[in-house]
C-alpha atoms as a PDB file:
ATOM      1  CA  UNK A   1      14.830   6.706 -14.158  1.00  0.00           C
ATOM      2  CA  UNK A   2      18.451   8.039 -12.681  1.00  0.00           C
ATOM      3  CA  UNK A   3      16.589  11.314 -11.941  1.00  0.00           C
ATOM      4  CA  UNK A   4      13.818   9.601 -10.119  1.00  0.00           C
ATOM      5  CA  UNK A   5      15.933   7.851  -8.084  1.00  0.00           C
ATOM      6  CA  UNK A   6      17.701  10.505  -6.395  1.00  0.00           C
ATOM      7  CA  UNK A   7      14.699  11.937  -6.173  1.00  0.00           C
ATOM      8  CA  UNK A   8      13.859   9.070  -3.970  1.00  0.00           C
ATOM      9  CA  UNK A   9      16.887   9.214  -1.764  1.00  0.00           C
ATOM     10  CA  UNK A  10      15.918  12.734  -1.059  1.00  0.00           C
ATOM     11  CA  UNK A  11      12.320  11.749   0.183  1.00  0.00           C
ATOM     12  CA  UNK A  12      10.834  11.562   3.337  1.00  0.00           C
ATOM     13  CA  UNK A  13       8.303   8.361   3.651  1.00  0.00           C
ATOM     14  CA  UNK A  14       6.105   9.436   6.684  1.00  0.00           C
ATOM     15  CA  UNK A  15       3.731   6.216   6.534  1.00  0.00           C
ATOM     16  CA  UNK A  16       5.760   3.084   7.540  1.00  0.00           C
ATOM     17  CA  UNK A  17       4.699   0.062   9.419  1.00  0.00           C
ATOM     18  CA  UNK A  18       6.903  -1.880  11.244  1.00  0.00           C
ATOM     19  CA  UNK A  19       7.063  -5.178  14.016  1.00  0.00           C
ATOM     20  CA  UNK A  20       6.836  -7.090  15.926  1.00  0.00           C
ATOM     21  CA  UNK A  21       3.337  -6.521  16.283  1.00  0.00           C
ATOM     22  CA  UNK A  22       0.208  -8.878  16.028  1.00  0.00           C
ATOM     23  CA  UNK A  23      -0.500  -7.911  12.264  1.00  0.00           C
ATOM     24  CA  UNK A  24       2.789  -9.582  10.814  1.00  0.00           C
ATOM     25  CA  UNK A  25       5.417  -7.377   9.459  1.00  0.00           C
ATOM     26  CA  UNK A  26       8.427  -7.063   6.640  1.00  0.00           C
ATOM     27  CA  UNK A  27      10.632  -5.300   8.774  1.00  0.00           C
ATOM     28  CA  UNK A  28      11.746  -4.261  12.470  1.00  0.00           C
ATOM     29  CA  UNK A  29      13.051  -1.091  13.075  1.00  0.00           C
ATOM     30  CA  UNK A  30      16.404  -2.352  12.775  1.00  0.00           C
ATOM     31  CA  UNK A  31      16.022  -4.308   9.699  1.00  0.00           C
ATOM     32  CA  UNK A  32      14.499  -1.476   8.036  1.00  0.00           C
ATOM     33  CA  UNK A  33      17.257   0.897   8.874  1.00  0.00           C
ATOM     34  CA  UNK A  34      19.300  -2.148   7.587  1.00  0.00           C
ATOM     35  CA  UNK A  35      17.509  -2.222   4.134  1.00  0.00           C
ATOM     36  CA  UNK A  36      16.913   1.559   3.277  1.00  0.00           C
ATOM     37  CA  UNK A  37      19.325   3.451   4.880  1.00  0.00           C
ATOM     38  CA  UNK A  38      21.318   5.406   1.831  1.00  0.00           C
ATOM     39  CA  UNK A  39      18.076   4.928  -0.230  1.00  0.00           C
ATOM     40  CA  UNK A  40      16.042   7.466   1.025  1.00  0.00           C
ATOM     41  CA  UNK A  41      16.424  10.686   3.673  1.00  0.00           C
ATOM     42  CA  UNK A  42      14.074   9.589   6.548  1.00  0.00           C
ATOM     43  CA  UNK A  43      11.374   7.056   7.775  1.00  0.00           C
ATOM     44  CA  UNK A  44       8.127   7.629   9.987  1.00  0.00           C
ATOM     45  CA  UNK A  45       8.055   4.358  11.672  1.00  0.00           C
ATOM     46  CA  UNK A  46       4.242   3.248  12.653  1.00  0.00           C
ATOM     47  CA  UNK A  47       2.589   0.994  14.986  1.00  0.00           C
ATOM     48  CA  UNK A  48      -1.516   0.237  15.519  1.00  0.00           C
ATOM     49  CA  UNK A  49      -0.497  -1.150  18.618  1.00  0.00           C
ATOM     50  CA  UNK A  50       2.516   0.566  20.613  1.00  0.00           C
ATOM     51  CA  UNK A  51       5.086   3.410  20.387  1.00  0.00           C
ATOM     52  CA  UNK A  52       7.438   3.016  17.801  1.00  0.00           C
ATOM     53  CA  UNK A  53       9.703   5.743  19.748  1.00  0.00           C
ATOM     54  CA  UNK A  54      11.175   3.451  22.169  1.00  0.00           C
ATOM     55  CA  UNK A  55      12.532   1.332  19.201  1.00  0.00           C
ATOM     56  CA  UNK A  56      14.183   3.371  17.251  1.00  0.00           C
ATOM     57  CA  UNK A  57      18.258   3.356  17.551  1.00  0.00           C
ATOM     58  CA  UNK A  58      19.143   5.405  14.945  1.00  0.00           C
ATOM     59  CA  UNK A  59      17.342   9.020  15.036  1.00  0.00           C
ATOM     60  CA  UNK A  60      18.682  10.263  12.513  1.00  0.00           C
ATOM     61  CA  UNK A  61      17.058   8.091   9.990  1.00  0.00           C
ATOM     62  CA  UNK A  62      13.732   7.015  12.143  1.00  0.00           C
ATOM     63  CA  UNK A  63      11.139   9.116  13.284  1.00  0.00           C
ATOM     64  CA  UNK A  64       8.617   7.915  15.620  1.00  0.00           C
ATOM     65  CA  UNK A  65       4.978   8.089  16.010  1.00  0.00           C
ATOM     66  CA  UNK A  66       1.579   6.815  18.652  1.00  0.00           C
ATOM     67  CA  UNK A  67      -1.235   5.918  17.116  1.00  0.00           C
ATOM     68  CA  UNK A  68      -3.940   6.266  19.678  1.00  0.00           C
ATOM     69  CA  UNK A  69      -6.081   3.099  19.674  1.00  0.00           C
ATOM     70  CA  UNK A  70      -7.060   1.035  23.015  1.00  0.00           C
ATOM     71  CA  UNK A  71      -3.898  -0.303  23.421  1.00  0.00           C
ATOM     72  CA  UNK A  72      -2.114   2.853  24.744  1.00  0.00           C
ATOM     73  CA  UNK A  73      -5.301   3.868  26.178  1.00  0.00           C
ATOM     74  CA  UNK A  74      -7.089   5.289  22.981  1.00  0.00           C
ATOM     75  CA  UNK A  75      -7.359   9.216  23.207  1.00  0.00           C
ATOM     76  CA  UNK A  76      -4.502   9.170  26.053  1.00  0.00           C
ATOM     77  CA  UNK A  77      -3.197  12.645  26.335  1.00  0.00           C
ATOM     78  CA  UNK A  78      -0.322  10.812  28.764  1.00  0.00           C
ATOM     79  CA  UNK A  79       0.907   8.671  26.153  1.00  0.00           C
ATOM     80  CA  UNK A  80       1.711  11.428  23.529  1.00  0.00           C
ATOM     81  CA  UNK A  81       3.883  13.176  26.520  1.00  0.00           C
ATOM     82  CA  UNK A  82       5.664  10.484  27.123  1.00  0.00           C
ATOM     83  CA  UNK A  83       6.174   9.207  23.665  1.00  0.00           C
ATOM     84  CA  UNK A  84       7.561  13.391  23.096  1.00  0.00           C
ATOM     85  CA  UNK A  85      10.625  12.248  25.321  1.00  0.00           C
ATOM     86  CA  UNK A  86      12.129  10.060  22.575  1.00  0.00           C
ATOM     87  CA  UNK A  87      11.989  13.820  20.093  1.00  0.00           C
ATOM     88  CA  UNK A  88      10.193  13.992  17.010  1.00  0.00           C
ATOM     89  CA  UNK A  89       7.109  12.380  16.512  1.00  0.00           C
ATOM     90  CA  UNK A  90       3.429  11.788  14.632  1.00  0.00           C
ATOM     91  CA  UNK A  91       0.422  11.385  16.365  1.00  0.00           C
ATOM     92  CA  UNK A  92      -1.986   9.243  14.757  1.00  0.00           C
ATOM     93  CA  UNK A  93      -5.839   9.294  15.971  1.00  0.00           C
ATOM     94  CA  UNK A  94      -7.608   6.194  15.884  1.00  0.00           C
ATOM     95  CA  UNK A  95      -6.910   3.597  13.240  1.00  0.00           C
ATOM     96  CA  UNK A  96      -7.924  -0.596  13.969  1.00  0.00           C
ATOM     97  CA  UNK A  97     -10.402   0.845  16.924  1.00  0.00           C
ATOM     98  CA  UNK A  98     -11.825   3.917  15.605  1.00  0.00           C
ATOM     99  CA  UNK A  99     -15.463   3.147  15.671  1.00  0.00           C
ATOM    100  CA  UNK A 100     -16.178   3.840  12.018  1.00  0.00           C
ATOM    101  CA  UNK A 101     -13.539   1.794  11.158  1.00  0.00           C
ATOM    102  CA  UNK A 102     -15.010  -1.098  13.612  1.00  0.00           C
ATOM    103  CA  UNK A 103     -18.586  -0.326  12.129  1.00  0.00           C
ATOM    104  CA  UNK A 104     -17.739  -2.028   8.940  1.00  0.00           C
ATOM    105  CA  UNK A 105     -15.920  -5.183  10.861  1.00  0.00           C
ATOM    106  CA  UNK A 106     -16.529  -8.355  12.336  1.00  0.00           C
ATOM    107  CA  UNK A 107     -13.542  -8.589  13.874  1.00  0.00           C
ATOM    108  CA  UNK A 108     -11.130  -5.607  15.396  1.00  0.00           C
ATOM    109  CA  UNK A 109      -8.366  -6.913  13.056  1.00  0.00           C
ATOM    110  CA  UNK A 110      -9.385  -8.483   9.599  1.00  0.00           C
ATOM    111  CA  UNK A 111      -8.996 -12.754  10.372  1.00  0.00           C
ATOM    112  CA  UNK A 112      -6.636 -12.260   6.780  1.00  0.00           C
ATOM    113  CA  UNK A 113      -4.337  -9.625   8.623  1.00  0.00           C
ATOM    114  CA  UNK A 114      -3.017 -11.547  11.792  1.00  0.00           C
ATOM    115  CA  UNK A 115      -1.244 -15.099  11.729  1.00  0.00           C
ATOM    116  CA  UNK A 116      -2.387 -15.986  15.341  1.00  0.00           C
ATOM    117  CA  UNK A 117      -6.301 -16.387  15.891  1.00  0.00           C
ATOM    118  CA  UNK A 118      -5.758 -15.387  19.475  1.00  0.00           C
ATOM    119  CA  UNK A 119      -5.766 -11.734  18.133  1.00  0.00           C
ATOM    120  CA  UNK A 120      -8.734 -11.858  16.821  1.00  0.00           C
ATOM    121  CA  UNK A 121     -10.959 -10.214  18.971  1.00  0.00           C
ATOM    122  CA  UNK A 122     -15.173  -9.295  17.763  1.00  0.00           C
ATOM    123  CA  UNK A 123     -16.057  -5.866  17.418  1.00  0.00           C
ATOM    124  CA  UNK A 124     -18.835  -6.125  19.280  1.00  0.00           C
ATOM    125  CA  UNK A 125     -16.805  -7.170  22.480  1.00  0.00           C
ATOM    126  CA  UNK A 126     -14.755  -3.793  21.430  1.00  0.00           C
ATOM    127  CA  UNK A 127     -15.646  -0.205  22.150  1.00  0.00           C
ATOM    128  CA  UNK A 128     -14.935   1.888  19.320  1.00  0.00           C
ATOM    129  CA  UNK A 129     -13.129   4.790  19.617  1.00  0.00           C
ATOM    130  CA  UNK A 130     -15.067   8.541  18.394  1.00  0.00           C
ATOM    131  CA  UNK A 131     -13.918  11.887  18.709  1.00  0.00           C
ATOM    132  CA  UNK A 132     -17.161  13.443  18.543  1.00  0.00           C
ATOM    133  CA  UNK A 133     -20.164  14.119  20.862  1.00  0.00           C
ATOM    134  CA  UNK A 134     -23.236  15.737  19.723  1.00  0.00           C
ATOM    135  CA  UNK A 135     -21.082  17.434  16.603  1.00  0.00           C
ATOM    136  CA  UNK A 136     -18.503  18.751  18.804  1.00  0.00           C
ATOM    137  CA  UNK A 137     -15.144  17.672  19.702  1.00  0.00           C
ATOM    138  CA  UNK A 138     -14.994  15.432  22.968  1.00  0.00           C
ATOM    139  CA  UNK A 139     -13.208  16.351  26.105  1.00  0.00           C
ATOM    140  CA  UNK A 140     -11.027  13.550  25.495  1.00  0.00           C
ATOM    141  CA  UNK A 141     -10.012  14.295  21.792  1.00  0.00           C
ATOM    142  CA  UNK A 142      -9.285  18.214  22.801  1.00  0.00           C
ATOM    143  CA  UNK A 143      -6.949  16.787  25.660  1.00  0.00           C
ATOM    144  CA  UNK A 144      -4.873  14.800  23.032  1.00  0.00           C
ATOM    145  CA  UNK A 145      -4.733  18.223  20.236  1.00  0.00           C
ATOM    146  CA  UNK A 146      -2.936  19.835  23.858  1.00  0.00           C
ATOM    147  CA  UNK A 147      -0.915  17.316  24.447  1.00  0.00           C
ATOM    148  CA  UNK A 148       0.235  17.487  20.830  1.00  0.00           C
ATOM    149  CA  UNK A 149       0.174  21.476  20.885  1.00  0.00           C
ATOM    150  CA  UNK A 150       2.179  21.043  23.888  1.00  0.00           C
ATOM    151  CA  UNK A 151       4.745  18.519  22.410  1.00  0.00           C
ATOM    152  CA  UNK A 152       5.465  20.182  19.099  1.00  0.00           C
ATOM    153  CA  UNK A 153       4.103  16.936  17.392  1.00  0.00           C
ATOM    154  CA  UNK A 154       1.987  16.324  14.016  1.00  0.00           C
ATOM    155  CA  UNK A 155      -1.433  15.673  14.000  1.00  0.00           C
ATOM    156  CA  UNK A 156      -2.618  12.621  11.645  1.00  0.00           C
ATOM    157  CA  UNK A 157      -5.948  11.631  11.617  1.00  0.00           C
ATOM    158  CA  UNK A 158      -6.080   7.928  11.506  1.00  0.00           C
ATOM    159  CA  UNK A 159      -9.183   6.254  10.531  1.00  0.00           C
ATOM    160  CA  UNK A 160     -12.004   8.196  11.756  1.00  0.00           C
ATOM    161  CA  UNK A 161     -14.828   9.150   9.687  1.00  0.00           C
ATOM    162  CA  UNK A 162     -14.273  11.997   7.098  1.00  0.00           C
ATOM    163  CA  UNK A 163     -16.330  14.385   9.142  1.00  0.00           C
ATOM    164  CA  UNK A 164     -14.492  13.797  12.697  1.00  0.00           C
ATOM    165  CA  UNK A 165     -11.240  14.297  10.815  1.00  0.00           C
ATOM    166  CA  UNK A 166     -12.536  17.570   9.333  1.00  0.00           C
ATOM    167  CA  UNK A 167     -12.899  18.767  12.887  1.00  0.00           C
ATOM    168  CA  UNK A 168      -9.555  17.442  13.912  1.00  0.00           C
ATOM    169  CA  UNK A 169      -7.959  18.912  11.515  1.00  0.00           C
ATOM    170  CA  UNK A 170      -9.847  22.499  12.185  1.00  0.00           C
ATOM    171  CA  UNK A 171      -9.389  22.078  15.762  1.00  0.00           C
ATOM    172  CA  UNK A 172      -5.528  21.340  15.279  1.00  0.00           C
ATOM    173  CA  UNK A 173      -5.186  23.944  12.463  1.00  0.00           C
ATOM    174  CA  UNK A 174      -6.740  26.912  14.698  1.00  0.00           C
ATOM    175  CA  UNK A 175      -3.446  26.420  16.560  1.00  0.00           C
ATOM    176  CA  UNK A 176      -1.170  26.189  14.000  1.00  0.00           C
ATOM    177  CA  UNK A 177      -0.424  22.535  14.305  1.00  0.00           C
ATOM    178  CA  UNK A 178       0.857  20.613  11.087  1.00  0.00           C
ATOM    179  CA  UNK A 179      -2.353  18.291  10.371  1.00  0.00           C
ATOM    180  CA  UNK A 180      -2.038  15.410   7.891  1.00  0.00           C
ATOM    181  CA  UNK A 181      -5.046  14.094   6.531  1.00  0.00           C
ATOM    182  CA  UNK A 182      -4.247  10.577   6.909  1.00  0.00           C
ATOM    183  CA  UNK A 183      -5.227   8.526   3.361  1.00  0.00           C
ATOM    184  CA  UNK A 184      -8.531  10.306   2.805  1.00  0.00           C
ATOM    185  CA  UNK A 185      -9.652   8.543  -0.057  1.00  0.00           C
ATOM    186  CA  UNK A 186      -9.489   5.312   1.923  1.00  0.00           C
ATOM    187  CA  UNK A 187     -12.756   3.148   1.750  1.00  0.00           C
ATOM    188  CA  UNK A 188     -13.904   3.644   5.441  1.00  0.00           C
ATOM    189  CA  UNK A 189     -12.890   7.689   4.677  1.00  0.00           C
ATOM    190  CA  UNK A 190     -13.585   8.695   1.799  1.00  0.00           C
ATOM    191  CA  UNK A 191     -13.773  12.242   2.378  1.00  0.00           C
ATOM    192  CA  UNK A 192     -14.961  14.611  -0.617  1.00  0.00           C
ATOM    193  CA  UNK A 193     -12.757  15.824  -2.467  1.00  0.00           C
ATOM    194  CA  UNK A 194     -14.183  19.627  -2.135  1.00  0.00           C
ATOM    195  CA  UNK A 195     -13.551  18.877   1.817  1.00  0.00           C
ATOM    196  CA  UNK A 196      -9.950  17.722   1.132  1.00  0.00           C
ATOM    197  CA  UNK A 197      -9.509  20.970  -1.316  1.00  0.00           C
ATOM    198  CA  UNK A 198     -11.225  23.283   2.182  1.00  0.00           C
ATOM    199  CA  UNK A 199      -8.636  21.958   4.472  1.00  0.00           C
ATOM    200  CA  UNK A 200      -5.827  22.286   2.381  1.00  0.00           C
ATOM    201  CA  UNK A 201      -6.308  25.635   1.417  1.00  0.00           C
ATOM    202  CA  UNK A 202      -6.393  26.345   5.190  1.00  0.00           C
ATOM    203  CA  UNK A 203      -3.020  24.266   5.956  1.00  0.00           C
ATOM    204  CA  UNK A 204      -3.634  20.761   6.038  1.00  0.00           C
ATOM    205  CA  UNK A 205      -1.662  18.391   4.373  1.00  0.00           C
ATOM    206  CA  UNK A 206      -3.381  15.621   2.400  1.00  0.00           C
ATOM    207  CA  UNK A 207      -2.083  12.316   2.316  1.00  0.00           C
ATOM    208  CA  UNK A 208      -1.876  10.056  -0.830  1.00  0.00           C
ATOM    209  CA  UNK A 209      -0.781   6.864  -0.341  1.00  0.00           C
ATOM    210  CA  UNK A 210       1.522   3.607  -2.612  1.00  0.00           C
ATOM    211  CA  UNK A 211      -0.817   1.646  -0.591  1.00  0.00           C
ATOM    212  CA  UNK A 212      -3.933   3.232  -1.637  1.00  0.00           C
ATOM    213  CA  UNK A 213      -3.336   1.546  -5.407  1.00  0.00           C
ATOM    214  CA  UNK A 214      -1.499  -1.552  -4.422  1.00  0.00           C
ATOM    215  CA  UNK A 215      -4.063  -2.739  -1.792  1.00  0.00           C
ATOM    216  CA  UNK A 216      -7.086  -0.869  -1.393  1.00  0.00           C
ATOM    217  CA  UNK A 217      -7.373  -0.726  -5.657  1.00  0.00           C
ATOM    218  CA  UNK A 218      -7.466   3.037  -6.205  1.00  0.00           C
ATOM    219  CA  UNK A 219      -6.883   3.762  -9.662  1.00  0.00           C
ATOM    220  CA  UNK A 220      -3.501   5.952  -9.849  1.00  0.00           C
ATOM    221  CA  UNK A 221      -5.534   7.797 -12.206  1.00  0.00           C
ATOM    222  CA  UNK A 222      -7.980   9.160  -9.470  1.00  0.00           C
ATOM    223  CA  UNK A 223      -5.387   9.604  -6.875  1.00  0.00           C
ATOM    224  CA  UNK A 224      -3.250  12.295  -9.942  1.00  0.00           C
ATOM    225  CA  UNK A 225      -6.678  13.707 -10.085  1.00  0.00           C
ATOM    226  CA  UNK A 226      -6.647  14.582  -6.400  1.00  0.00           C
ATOM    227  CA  UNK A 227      -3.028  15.545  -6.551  1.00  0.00           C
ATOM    228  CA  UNK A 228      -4.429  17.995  -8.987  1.00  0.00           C
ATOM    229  CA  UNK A 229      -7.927  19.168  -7.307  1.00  0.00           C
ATOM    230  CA  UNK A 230      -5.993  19.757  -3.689  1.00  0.00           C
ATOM    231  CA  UNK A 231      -2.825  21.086  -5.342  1.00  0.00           C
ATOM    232  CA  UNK A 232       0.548  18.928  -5.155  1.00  0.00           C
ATOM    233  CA  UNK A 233       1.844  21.643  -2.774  1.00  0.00           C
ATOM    234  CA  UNK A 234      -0.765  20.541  -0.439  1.00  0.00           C
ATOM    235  CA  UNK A 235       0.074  16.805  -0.665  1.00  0.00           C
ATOM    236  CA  UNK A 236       2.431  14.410   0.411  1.00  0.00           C
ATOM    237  CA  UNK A 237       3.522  11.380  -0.928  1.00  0.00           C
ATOM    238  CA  UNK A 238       4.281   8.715   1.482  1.00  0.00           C
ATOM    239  CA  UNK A 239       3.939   4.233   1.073  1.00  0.00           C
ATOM    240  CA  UNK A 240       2.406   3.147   4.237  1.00  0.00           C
ATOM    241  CA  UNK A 241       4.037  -0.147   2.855  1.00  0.00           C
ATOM    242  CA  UNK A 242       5.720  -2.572   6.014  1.00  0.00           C
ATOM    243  CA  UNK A 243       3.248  -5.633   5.512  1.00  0.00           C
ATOM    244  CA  UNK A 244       4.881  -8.912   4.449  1.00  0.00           C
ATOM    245  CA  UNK A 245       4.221  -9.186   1.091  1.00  0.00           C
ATOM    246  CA  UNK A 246       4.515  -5.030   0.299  1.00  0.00           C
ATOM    247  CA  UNK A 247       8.108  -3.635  -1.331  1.00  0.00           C
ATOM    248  CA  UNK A 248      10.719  -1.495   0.500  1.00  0.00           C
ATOM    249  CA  UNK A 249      10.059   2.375   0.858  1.00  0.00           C
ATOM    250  CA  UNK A 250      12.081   3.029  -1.214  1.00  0.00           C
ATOM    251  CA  UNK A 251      10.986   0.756  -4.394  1.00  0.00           C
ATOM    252  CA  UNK A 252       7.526   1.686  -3.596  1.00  0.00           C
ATOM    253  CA  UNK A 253       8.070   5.485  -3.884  1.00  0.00           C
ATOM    254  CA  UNK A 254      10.205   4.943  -7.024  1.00  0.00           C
ATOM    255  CA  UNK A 255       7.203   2.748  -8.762  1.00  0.00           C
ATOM    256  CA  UNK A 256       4.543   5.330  -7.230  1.00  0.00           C
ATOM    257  CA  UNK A 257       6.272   8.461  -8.985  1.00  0.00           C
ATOM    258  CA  UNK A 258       6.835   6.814 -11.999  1.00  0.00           C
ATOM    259  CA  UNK A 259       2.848   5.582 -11.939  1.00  0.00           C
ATOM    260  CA  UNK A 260       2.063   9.727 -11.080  1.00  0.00           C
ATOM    261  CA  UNK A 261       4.184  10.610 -13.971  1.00  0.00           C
ATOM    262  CA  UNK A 262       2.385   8.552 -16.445  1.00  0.00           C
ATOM    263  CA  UNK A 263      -1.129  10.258 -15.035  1.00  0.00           C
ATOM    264  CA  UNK A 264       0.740  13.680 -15.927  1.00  0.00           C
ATOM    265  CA  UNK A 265       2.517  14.734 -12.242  1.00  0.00           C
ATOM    266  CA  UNK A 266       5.630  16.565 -13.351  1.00  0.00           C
ATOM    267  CA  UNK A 267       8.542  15.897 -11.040  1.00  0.00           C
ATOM    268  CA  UNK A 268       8.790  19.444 -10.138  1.00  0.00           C
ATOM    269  CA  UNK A 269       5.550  18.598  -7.998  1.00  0.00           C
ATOM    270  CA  UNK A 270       6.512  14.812  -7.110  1.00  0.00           C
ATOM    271  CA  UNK A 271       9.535  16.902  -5.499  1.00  0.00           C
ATOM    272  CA  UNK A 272       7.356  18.849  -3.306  1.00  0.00           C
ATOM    273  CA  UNK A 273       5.658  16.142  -2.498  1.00  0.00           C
ATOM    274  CA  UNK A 274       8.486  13.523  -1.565  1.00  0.00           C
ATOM    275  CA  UNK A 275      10.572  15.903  -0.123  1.00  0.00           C
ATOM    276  CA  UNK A 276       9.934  19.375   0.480  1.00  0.00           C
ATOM    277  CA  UNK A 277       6.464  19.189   2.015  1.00  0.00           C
ATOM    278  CA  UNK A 278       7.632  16.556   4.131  1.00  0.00           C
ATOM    279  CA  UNK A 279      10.863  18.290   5.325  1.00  0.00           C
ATOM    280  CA  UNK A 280       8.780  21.552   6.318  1.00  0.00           C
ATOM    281  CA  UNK A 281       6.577  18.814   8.792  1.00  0.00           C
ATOM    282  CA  UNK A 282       9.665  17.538  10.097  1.00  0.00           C
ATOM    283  CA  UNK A 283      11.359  20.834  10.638  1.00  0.00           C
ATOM    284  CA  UNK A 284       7.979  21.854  12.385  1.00  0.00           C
ATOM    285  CA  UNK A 285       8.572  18.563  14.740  1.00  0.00           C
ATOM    286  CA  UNK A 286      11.940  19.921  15.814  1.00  0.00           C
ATOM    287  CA  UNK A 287      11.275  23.574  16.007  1.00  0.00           C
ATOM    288  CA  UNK A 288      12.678  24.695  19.590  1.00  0.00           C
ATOM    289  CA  UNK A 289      14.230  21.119  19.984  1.00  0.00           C
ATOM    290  CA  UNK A 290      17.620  20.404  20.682  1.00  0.00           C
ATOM    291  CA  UNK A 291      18.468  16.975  18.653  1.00  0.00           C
ATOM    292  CA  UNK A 292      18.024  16.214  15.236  1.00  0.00           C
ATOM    293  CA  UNK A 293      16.596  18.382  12.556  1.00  0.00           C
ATOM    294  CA  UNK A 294      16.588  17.984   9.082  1.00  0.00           C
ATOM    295  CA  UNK A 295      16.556  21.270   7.263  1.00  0.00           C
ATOM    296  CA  UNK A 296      16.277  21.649   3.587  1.00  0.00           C
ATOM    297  CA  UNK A 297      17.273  17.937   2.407  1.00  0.00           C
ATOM    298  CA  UNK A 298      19.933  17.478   4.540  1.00  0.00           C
ATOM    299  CA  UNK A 299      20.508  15.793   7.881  1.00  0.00           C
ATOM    300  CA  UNK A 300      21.953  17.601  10.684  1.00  0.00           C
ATOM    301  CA  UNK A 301      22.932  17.717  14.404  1.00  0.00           C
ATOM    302  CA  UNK A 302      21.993  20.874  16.036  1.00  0.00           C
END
């Protein structure tokens, strides 16, 4: 248990949500600095409605992050520029208004996420958000992937279907971007396994996810098994914890390996998952940046 622990305050959780936002949250950026700061090496802080850049006071601990749905102007090549001026960032495609997550919804956020009925707004009032066009990569999507080429930023590919995240992640692969393959085993996802185990091989980095078993009821047994299919050098292990009633980061990642362990994950390959995976993304974020850097497990100024 000891073990595990520092294990944990060596991780980097690249999947937080924070507030204030219209889906109610545990923390704000400076309440989760507050709570986890000594606990684990770094944050990704994550928003389905705004920049999380702009919010973030300590950079040291806090990474920031866009996720691209209408309310930065959905596949906005503008917004990931100027979100780049804060430093280090993730760039997440579509989540709440990626059409096939919409497809499946009567409402752009589920009635039992928000507190406020004036968020909740029909689908069919809402245009979804695709980055595909007769099989191919809109003009629109390949604007973003150069605005994150151009940035130095990660590519994460929200909650598009399994087959316009496969050509993401090509697309963003081609030019050496880091790609994270954003919860793939995630109902509206679900992208094959064999697909997952493709991508990898060719440098993407698949995401498995706390929340995957605590709310979306993934057995930790099947998400071990895709640890295994993909290889755990391939993976990383991050919460995507931050609603009200979810633990901390850290308590989450400490429960999660223990859960992986159980199913057989050694902590040899929890450790390249929690922290040495995600320290080569981060390292990628700040490569020819002046500012922070993290390199190995350890924080520094440059």
């Amino acid at each position: 248990m000891k073990e595990i622990k520092e294990l944990i305050r060596r991780a980097i959780d690249l999947h937080v949500h924070i507030g204030p936002e219209p889906i109610p949250r545990k923390y704000t950026a400076d309440t989760l600095v507050k709570e986890e700061k000594g606990k684990i090496k770094a944050i990704c802080v994550k928003s389905h409605f705004f920049p999380t850049a702009p919010l973030i006071s300590d950079r040291i601990f806090l990474i920031g992050s866009v996720t691209l749905n209408n309310y930065v102007g959905g596949l906005n090549p503008d917004i990931v520029l100027a979100n780049a001026v804060f430093g280090k960032q993730i760039v997440w495609f579509p989540t709440i208004n990626a059409k096939n997550f919409m497809k499946r919804r009567e409402y752009e956020i589920p009635a039992e996420w928000v507190s406020d009925s004036k968020y909740l707004r029909k689908t069919s009032d809402i245009k979804g958000i695709s980055v595909l066009k007769n099989k191919k990569l809109t003009k629109d999507a390949l604007r973003v992937i150069d605005a994150i080429e151009k940035t130095n930023s990660v590519l994460a590919t929200g909650h598009v279907s399994w087959k316009e995240a496969e050509m993401l992640a090509k697309e963003g692969l081609r030019r050496n971007i880091k790609v994270i393959l954003t919860h793939p085993l995630y109902g509206p996802i679900s992208m094959p396994l064999s697909v997952q185990r493709s991508l990898a091989k060719k440098g993407a980095f698949i995401e498995v996810t706390y929340a995957s078993f605590t709310i979306d009821k993934i057995p930790v047994k099947r998400l071990a098994e895709q640890i295994r299919l993909v290889g755990p050098k391939n993976c990383i292990i991050s919460s995507d914890v931050g609603q009200t009633f979810s633990k901390s980061p850290s308590k989450s990642l400490f429960e999660f390996a223990n859960l992986l362990i159980a199913e057989g994950i050694t902590k040899k390959e929890l450790e390249l998952m929690l922290v040495k995976s995600p320290t080569k993304i981060i390292n990628y974020i700040n490569k020819h940046r002046r500012g922070i850097y993290y390199e190995t497990y350890d924080c520094k100024r440059s």
